[in-house]
N, C-alpha and C. Protein backbone atom coordinates (compact mmCIF):
# COMPACT_ATOMS: atom_id res chain seq x y z
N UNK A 1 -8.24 -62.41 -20.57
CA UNK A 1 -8.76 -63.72 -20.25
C UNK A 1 -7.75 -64.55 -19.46
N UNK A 2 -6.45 -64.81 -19.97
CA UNK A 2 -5.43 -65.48 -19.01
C UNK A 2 -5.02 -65.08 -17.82
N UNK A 3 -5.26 -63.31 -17.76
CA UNK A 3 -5.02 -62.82 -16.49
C UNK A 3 -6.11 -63.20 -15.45
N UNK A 4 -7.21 -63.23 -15.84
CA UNK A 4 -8.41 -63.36 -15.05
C UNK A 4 -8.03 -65.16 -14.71
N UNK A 5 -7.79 -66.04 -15.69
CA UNK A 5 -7.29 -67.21 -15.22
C UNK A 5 -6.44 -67.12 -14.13
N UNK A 6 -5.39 -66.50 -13.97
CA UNK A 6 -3.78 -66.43 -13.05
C UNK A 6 -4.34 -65.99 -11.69
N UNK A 7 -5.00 -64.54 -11.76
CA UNK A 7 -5.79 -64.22 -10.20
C UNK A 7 -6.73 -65.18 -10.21
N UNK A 8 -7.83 -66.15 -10.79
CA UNK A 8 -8.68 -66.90 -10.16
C UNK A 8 -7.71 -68.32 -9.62
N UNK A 9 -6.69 -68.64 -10.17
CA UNK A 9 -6.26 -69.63 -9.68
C UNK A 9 -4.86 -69.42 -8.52
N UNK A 10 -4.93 -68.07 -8.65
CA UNK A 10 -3.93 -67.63 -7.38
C UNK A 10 -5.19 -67.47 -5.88
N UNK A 11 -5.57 -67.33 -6.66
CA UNK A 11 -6.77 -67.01 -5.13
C UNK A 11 -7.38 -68.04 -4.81
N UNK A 12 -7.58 -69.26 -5.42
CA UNK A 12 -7.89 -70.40 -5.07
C UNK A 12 -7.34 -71.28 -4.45
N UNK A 13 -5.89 -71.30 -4.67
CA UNK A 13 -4.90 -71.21 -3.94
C UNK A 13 -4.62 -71.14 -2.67
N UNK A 14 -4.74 -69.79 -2.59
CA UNK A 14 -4.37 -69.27 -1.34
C UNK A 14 -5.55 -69.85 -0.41
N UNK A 15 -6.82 -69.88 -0.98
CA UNK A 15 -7.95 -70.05 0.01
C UNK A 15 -7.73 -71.27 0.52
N UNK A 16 -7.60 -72.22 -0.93
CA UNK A 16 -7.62 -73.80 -0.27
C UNK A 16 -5.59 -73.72 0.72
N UNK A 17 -4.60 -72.95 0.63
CA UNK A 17 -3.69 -73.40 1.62
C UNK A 17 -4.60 -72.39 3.20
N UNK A 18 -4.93 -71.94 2.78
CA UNK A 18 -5.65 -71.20 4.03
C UNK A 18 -6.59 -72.09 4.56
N UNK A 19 -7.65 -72.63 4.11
CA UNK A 19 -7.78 -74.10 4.21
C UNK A 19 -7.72 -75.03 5.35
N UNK A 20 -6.35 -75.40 4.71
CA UNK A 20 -5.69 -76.40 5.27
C UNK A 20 -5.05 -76.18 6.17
N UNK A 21 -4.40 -75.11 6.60
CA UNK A 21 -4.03 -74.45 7.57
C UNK A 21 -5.30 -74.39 9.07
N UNK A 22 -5.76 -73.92 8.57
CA UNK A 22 -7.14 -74.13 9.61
C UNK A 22 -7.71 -75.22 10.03
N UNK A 23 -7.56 -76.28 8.87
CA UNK A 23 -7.82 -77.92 9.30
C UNK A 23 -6.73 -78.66 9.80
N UNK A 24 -5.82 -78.28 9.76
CA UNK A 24 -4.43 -78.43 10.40
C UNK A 24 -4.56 -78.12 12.07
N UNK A 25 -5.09 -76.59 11.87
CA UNK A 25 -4.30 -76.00 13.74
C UNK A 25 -5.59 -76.78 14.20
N UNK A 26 -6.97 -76.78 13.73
CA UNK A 26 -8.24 -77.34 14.50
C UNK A 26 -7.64 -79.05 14.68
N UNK A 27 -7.21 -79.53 14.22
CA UNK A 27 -6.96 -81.24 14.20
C UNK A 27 -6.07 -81.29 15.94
N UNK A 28 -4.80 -80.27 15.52
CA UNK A 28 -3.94 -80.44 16.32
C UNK A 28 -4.27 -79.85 17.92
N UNK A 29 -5.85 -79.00 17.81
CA UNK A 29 -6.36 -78.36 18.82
C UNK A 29 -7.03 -79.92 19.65
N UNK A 30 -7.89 -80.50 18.74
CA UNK A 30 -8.93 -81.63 19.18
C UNK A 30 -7.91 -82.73 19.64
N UNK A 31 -6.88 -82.91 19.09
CA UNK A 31 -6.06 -83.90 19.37
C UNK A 31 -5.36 -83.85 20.35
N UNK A 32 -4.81 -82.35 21.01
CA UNK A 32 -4.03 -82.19 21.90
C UNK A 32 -5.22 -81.98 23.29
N UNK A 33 -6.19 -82.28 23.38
CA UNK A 33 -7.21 -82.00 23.84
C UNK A 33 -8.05 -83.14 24.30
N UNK A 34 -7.81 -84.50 23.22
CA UNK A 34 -8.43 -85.65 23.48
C UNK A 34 -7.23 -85.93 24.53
N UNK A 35 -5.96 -85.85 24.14
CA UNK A 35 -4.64 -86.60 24.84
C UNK A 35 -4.89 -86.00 25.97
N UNK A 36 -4.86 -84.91 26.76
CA UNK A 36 -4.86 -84.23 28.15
C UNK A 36 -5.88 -84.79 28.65
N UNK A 37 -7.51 -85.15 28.27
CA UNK A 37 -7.98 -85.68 28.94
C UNK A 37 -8.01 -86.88 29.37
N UNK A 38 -7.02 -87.62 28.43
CA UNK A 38 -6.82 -89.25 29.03
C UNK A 38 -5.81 -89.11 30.03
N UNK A 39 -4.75 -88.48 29.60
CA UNK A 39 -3.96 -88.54 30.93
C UNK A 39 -4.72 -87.86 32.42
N UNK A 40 -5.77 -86.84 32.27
CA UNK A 40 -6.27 -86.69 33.60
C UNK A 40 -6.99 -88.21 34.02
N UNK A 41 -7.39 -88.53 33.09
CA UNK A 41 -8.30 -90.05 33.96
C UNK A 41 -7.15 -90.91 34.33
N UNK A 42 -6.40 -90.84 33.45
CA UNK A 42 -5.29 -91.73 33.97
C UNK A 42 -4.83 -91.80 35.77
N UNK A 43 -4.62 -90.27 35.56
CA UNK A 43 -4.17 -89.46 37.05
C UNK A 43 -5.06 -89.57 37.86
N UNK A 44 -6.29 -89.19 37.49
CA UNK A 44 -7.48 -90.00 38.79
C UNK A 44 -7.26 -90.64 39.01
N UNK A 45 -7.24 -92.05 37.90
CA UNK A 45 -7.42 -93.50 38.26
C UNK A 45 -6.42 -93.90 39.40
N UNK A 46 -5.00 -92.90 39.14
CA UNK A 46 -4.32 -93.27 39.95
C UNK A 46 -3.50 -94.84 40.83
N UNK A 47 -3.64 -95.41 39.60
CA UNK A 47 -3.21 -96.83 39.59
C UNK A 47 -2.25 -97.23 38.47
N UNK A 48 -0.86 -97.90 38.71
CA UNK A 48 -0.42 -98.15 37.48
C UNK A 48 -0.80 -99.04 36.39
N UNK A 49 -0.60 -98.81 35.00
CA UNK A 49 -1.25 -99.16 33.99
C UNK A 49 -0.12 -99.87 33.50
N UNK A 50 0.09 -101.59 33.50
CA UNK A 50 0.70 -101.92 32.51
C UNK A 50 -0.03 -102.58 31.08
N UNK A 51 1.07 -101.48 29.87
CA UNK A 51 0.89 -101.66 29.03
C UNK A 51 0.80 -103.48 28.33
N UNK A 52 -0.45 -103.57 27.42
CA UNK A 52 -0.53 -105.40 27.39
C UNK A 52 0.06 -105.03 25.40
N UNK A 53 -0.47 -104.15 25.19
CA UNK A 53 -0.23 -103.78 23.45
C UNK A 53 -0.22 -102.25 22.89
N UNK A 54 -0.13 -101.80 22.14
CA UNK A 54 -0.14 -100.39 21.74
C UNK A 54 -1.61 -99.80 22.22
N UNK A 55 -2.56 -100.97 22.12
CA UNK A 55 -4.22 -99.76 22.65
C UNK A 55 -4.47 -100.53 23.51
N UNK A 56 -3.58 -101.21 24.40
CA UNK A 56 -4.64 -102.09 25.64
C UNK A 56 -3.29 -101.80 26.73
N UNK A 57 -4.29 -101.47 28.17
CA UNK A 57 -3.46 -101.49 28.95
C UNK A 57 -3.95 -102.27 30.13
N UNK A 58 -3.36 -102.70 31.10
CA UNK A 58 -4.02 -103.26 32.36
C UNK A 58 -3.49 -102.63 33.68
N UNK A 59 -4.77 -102.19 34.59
CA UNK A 59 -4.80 -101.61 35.61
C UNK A 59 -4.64 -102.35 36.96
C-alpha cells in the first residue's frame, strides 16, 4: 500500500514538473514572438519613438 503511495506520488510529480516545463518553454515561445513582432512594426514605422512612460511612447 505505501509503495503504491511513493510510485503514485513520484509520478505525479514528474508529470506535473513535466508540466510546467512545457508551460514554461510555450510562455517563453508566445512571448518571444509577441516581442519580434513589435519591433518589426516598430521598424516599418520607421520613425523615432520617444519614450513618454514604461507603455506609452510618442512617434
Amino acid at each position: 500500500m505505501i509503495q503504491d503511495v511513493c510510485r503514485w506520488k513520484q509520478h505525479f510529480h514528474s508529470t506535473f514538473d513535466d508540466m510546467i516545463e512545457r508551460l514554461s518553454e510555450e510562455y517563453d515561445r508566445v512571448t518571444l514572438n509577441q516581442l519580434n513582432a513589435q519591433r518589426e512594426m516598430i521598424q516599418e514605422l520607421s520613425a523615432p519613438v520617444i519614450p513618454v512612460s514604461k507603455e506609452i511612447g510618442i512617434m
